[in-house]
Protein backbone atom coordinates (compact mmCIF):
# COMPACT_ATOMS: atom_id res chain seq x y z
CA UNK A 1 0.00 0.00 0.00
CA UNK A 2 1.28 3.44 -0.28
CA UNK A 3 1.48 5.43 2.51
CA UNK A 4 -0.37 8.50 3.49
CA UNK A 5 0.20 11.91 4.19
CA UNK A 6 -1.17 14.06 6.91
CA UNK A 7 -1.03 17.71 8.61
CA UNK A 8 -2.47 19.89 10.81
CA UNK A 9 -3.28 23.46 10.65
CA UNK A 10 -1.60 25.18 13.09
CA UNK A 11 -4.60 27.01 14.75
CA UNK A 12 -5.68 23.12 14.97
CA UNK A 13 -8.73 23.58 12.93
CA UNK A 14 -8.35 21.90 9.79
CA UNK A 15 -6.59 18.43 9.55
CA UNK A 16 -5.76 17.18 6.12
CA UNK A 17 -5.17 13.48 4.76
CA UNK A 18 -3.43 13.92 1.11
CA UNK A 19 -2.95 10.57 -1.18
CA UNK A 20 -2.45 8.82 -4.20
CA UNK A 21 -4.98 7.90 -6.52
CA UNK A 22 -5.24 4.62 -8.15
CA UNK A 23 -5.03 7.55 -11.36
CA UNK A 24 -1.39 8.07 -9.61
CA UNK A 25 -2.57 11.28 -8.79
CA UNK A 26 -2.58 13.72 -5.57
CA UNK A 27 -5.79 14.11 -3.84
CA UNK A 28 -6.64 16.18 -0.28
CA UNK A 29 -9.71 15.62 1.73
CA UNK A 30 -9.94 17.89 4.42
CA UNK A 31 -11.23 15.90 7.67
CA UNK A 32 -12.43 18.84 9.77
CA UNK A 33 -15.84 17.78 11.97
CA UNK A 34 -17.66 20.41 9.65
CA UNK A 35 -16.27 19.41 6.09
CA UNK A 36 -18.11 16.92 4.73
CA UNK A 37 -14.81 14.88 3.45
CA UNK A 38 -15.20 15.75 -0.38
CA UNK A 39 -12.02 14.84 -2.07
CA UNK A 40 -9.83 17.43 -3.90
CA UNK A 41 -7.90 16.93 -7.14
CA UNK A 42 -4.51 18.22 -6.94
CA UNK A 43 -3.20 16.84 -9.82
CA UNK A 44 0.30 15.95 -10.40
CA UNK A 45 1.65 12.31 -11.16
CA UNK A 46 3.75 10.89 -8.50
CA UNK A 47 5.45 7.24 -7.67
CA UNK A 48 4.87 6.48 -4.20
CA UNK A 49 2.70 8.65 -1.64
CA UNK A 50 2.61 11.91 -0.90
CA UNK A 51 3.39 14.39 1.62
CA UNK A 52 1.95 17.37 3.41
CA UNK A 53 2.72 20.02 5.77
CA UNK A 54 0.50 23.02 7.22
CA UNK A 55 2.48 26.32 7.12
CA UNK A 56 1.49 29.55 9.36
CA UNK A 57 0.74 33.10 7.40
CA UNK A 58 2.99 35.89 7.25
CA UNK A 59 6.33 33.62 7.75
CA UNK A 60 7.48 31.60 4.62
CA UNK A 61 4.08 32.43 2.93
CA UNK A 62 1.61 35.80 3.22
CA UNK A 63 -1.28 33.52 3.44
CA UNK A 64 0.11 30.60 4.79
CA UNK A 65 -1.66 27.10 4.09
CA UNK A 66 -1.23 23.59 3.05
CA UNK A 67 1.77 22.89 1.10
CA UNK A 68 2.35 18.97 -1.15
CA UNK A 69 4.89 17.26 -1.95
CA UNK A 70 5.54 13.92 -3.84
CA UNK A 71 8.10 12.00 -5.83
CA UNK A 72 7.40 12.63 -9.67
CA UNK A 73 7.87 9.57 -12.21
CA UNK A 74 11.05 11.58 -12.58
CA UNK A 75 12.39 10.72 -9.48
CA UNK A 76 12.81 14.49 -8.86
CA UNK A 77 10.83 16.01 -5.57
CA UNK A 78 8.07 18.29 -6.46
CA UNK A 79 5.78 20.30 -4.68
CA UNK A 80 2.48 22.43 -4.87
CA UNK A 81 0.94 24.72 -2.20
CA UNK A 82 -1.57 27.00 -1.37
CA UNK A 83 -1.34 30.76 -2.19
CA UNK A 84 -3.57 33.74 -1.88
CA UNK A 85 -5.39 33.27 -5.01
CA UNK A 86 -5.52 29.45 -4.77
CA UNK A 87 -3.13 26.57 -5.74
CA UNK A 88 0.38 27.48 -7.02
CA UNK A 89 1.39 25.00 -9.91
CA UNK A 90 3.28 22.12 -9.56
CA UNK A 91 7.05 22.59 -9.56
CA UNK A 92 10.03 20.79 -9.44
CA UNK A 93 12.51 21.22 -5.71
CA UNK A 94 14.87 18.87 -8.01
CA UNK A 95 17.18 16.18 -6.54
CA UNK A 96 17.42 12.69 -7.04
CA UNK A 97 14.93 10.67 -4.77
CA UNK A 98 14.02 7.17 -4.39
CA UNK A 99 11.21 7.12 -1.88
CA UNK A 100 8.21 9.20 -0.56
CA UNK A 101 8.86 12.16 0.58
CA UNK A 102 7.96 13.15 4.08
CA UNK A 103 7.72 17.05 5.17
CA UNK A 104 7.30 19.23 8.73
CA UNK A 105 6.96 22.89 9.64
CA UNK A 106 8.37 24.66 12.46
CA UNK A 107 7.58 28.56 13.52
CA UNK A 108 9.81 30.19 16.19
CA UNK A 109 9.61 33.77 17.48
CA UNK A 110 11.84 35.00 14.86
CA UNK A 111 12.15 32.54 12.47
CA UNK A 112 10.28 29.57 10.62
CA UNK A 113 11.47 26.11 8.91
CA UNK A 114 9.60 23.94 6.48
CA UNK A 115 11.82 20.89 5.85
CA UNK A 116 11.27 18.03 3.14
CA UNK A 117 13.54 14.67 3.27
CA UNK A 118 13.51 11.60 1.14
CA UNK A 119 15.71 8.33 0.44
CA UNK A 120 18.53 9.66 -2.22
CA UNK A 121 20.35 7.08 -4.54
CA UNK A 122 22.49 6.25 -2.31
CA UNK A 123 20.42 5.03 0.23
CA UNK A 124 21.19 8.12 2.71
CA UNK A 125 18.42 10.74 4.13
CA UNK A 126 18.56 13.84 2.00
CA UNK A 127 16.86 16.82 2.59
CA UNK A 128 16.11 20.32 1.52
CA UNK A 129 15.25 23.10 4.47
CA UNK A 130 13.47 26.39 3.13
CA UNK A 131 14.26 29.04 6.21
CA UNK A 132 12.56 32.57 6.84
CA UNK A 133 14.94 34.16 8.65
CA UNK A 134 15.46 38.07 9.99
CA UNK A 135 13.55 38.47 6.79
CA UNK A 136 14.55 36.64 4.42
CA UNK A 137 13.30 33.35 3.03
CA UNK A 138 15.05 30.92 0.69
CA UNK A 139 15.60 27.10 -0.12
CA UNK A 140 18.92 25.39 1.08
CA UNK A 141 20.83 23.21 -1.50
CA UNK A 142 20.06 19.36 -0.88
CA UNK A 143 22.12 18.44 1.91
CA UNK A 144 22.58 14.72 3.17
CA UNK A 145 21.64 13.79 6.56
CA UNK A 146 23.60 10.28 5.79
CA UNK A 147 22.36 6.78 7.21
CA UNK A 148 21.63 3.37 5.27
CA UNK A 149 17.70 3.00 4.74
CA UNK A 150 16.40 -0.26 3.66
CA UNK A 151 15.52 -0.12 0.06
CA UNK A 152 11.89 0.69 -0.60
CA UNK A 153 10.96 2.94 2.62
CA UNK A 154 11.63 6.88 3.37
CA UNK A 155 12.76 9.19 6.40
CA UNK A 156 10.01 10.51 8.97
CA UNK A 157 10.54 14.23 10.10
CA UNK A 158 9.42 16.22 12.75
CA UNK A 159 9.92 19.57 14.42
CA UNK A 160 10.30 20.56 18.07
CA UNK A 161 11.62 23.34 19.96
CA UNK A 162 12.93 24.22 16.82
CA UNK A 163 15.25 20.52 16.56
CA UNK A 164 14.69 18.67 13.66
CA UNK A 165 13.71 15.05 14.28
CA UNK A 166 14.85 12.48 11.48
CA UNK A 167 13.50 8.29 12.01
CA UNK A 168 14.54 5.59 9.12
CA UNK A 169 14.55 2.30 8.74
CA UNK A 170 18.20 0.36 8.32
CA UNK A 171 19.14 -2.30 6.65
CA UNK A 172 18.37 -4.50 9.79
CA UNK A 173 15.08 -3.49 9.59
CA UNK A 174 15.32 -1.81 13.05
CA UNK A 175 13.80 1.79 13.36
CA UNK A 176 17.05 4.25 13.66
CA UNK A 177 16.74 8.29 14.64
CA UNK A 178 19.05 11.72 14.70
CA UNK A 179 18.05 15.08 15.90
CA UNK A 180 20.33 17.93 15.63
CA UNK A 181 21.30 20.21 18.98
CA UNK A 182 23.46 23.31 19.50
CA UNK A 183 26.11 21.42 18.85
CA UNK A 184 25.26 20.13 15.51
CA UNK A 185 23.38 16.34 14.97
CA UNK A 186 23.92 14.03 16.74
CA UNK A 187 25.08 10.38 15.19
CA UNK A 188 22.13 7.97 14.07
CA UNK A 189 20.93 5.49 16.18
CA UNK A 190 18.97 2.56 17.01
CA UNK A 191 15.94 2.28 18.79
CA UNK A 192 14.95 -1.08 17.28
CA UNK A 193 11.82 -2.63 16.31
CA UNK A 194 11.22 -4.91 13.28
CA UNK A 195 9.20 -2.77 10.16
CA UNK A 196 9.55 -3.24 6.15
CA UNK A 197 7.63 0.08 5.57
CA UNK A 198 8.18 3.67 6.29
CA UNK A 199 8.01 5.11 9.77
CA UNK A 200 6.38 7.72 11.36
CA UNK A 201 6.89 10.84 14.12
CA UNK A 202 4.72 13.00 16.16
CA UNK A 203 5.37 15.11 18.39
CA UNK A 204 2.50 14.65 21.17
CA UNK A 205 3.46 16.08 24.51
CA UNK A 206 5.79 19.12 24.92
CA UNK A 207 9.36 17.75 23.72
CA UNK A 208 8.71 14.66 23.48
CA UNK A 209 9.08 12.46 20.04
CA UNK A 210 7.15 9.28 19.74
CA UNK A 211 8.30 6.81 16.16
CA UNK A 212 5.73 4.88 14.99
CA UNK A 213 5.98 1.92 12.72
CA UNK A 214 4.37 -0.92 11.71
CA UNK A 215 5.78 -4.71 12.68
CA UNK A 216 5.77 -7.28 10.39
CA UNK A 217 2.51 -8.51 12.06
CA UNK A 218 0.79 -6.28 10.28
CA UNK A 219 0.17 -3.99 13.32
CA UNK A 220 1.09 -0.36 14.52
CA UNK A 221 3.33 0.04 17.85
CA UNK A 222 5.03 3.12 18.84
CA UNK A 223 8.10 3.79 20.76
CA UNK A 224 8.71 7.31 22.60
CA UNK A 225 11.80 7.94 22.09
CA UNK A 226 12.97 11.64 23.25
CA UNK A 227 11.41 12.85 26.57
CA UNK A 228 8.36 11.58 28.61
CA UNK A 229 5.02 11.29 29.11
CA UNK A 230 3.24 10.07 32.69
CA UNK A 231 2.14 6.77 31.85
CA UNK A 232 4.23 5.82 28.73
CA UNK A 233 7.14 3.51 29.42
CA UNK A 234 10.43 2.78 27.56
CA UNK A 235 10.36 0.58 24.43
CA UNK A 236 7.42 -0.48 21.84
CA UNK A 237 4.11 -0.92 22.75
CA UNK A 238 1.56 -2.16 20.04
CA UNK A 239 -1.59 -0.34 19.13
CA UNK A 240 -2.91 -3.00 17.42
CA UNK A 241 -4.80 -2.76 13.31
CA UNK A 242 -4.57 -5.06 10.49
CA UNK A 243 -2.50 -2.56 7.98
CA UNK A 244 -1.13 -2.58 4.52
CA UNK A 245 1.24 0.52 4.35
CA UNK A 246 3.72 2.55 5.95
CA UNK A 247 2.55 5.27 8.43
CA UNK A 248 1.85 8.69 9.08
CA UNK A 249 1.13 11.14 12.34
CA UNK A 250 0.38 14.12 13.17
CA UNK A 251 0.74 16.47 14.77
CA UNK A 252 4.37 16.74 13.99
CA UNK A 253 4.34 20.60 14.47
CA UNK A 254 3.11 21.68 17.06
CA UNK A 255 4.29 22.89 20.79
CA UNK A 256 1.23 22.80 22.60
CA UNK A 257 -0.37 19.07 24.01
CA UNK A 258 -4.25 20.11 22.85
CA UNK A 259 -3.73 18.73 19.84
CA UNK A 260 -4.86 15.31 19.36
CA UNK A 261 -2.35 12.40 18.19
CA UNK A 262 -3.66 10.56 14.78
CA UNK A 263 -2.02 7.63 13.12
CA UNK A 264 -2.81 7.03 9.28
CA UNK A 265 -2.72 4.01 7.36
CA UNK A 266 -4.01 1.70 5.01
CA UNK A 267 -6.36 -1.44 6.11
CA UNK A 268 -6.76 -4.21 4.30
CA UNK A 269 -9.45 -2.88 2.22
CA UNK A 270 -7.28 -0.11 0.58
CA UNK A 271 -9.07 2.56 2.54
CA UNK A 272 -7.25 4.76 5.02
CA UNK A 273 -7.51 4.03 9.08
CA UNK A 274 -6.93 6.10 11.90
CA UNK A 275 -5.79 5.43 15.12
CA UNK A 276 -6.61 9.06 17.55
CA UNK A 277 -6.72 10.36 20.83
CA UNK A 278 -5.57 12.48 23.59
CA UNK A 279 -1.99 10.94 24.07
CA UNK A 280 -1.05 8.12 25.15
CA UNK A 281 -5.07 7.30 25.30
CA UNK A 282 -5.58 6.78 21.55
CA UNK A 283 -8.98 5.06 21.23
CA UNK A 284 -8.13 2.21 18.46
CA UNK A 285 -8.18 2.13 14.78
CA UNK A 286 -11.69 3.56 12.51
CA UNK A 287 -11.80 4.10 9.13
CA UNK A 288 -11.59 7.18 7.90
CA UNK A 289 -14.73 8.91 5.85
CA UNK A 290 -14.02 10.20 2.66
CA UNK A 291 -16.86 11.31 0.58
CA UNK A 292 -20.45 12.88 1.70
């Protein structure tokens, strides 16, 4: 199955699922309790799933909104987002990428980072960071962020206290991380697990990281890795499901706990599941409505 994308906005309001179509193109549904979960075409035509992240107004973008990203049959990255006067075209970020991308958004008091990373050809993380700073905003060169994923899954990414989160899987098919500190980023390493498909991050309590993944079971079990909740112990715990693709989580932005922690996949039916709740109580996988 290919995996899902997901973000929230950051005034919490609006969460959006974005996907591939069996047409191979991008489609948004917007999941808010008052939308009535009408697909959007976004167009494009992308190997692999997509990936979204919800950026603030007046920082990288006037207006701010939901900006796309996917890996084109070019195996370049490409991206679309939401302007002032609607949807901004697709265009190309470049490199060469061999997985699904996977994107996050950070906004500090003076500055703001949306990040996109994806598997390169050689098997390393590589990533492209557009910064608004005193300013000015403007797109780094691709930079690698190195590792060794297993062929066929991409990074997870996501933003806290304004440290950049990266989870993979190796080779061994163990779940390995990095964050970067003052002191520049730290050295991969594992947190293990056993998972064939891509990861996922969220950021659910106030600096803490939690890496999701699914076991080769079939089933979802998450690991919180960096800080600590009351209640949530050291190493995996299972949250059960029957699924068919990698994962995704929100929120994977935000600073505050009243957001509520989702985990996307697909079931077994080729229809995406969530699993939700107030964290660490998340209240077991539903499908997700799409249509009215």
């Amino acid at each position: 199955g290919v995996t899902l994308g997901a973000a929230i906005s950051p005034d919490l309001v609006t969460t959006d699922l974005v996907y591939t179509g069996t047409d191979h193109q991008v489609w948004s549904v917007d999941l808010s309790s008052m939308s009535q979960h009408v697909p959007e075409l976004l167009g494009g035509k992308i190997a692999g799933g997509p990936a979204a992240a919800w950026v603030s107004p007046g920082t990288l973008s006037p207006t701010g909104g939901l900006a796309v990203f996917g890996r084109g049959t070019d195996n370049r990255l490409w991206w679309r987002h939401q302007t002032s006067s609607g949807w901004s075209r697709w265009a190309s970020l470049g490199g060469t990428i061999t997985s699904r991308p996977t994107a996050a958004y950070w906004q500090g008091p003076d500055s703001a980072i949306l990040g996109v990373f994806a598997r390169g050809a050689d098997g390393a993380v590589w990533g492209r960071v557009e910064y608004h700073v005193s300013g000015h905003t403007a797109w780094t060169s691709w930079s690698s962020y190195g590792g060794h994923l297993l062929t066929g899954t991409g990074p997870a990414v996501a933003f806290t206290h304004g440290r950049i989160f990266l989870a993979a899987v190796g080779t061994d098919r163990a779940v390995w991380v990095r964050h970067n500190s003052p002191g520049g980023w730290r050295p991969w390493r594992s947190i293990g697990g056993h998972t064939t498909v891509a990861p996922a991050l969220a950021t659910p309590a106030d600096g803490g990281v939690v890496a999701f993944a699914r076991g080769t079971a079939s089933t979802a079990s998450y690991n919180e890795f960096h800080g600590q909740t009351a209640g949530v112990t050291a190493g995996w715990h299972s949250i059960g499901g029957t699924l068919t693709s990698g994962l995704t989580a929100i929120p994977d932005q935000m600073e505050s706990a009243a957001a509520a922690t989702s985990v996307f996949a697909l079931g077994p039916d080729h229809r995406p599941w969530v699993d939700t709740g107030t964290w660490p109580a998340l209240t077991g996988w539903q499908q997700v409505s799409i249509g009215p």
